[in-house]
Protein backbone atom coordinates (compact mmCIF):
# COMPACT_ATOMS: atom_id res chain seq x y z
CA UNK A 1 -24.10 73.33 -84.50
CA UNK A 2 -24.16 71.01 -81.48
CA UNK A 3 -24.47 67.36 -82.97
CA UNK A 4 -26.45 65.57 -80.08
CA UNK A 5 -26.40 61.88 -81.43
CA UNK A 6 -25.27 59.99 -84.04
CA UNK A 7 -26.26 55.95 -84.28
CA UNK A 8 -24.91 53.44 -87.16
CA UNK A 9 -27.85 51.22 -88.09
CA UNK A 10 -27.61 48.53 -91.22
CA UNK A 11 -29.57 48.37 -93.86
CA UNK A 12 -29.88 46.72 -97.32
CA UNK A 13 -28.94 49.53 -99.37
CA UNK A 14 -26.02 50.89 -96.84
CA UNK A 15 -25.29 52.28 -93.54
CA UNK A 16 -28.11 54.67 -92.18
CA UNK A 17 -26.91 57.87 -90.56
CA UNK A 18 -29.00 59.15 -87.61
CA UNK A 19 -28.49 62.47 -86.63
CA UNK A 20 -29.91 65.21 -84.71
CA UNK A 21 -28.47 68.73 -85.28
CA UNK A 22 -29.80 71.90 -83.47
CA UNK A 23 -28.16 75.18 -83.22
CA UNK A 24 -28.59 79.30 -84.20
CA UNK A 25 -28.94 80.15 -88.23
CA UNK A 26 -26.92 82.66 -89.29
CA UNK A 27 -27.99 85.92 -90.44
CA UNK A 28 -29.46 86.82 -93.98
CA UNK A 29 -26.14 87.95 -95.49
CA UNK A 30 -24.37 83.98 -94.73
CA UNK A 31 -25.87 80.49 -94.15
CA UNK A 32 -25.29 77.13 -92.65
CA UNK A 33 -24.79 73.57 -93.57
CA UNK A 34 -27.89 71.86 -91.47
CA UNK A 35 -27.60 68.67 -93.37
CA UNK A 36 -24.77 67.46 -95.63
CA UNK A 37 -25.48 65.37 -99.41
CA UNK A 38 -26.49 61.95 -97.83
CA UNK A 39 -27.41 59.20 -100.34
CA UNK A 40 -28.42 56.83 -97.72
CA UNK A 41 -31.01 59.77 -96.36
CA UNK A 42 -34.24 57.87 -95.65
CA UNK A 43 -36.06 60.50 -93.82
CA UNK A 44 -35.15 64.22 -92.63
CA UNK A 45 -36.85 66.81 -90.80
CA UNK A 46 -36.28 70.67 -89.92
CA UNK A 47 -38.25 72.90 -87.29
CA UNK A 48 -37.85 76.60 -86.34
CA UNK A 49 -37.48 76.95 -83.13
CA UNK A 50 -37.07 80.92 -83.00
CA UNK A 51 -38.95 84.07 -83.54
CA UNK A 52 -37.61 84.81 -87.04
CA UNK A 53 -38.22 83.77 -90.08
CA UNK A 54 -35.78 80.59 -91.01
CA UNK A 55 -35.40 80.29 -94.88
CA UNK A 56 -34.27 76.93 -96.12
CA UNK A 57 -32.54 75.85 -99.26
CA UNK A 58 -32.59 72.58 -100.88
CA UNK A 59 -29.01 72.41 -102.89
CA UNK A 60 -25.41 72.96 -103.07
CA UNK A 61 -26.23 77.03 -102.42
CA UNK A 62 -27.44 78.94 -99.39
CA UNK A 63 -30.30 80.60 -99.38
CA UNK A 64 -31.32 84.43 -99.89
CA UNK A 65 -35.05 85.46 -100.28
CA UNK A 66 -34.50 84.53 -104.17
CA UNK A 67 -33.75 81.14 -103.82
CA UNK A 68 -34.95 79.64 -101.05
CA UNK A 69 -37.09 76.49 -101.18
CA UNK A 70 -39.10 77.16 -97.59
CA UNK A 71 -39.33 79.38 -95.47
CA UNK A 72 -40.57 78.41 -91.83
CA UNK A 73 -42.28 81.24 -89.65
CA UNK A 74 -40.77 81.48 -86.03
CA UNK A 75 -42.87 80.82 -82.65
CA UNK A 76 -43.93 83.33 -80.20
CA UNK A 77 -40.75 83.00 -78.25
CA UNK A 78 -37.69 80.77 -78.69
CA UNK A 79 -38.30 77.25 -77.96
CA UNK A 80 -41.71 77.35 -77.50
CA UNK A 81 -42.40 74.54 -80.25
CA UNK A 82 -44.51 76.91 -81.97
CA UNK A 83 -42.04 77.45 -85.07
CA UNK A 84 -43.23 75.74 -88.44
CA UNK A 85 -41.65 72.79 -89.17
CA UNK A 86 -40.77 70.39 -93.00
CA UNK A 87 -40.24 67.00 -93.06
CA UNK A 88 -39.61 64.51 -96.34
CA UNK A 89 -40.53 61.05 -94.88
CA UNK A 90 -39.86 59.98 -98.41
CA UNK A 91 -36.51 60.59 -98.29
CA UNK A 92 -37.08 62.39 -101.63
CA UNK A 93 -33.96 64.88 -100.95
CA UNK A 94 -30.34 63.23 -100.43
CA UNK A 95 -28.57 66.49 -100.79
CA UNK A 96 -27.38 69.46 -98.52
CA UNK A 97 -29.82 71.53 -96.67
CA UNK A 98 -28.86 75.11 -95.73
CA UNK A 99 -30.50 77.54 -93.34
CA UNK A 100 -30.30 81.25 -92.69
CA UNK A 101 -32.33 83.80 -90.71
CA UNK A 102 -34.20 86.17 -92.95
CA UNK A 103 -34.25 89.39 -90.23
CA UNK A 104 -31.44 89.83 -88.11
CA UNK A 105 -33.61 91.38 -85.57
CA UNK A 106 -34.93 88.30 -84.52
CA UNK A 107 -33.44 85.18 -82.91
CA UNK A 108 -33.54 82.04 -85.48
CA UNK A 109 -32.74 78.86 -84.24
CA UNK A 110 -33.56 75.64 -85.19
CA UNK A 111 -33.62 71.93 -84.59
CA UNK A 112 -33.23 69.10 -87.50
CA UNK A 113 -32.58 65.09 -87.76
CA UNK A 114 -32.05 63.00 -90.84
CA UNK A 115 -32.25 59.21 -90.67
């Protein structure tokens, strides 16, 4: 994970965290942490920025193809901003977000903030 900015701003109910967090998913058989429990979360969003499939997983597990909550298709190359993307502009969901590639075969990476 390459954490590219984080900025402190106050706010009646706390501190809000902003945070942008990009980086590879790993494979189907193991996950990552994208977004840790934040009960200040106002906002968070999640793109796939690969070819693969990223499968994403609302909770304190990762995800397999059982369990996950979305699954984002990939672009036609990496980086191409053609990857689906989520966002909860609510901030409806203050807990952890996982991610993990669903094919090995093809390159999963992804980009995702929280505010």
């Amino acid at each position: 994970k390459n954490y590219d900015q984080v900025t402190i701003f106050p706010a009646s109910s706390g501190l809000l965290t902003t945070s942008i967090v990009s980086g590879a998913a790993p494979g189907p058989l193991s996950a990552g942490l994208v977004l840790p429990n934040n009960p200040n979360r106002r906002s968070w969003f999640i793109q796939n920025l690969g070819t693969g499939v990223l499968m994403v997983k609302l909770g304190a597990t990762p995800p397999t193809t059982g369990n996950a909550n979305i699954f984002l298709k990939g672009g036609t190359s990496g980086n191409d901003g053609l990857g689906a993307t989520w966002s909860d502009d609510m901030g409806r969901w203050s807990g952890p977000v996982f991610v993990s590639g669903l094919n090995p075969a093809f390159t999963t990476l992804y980009t995702a903030w929280e505010l």
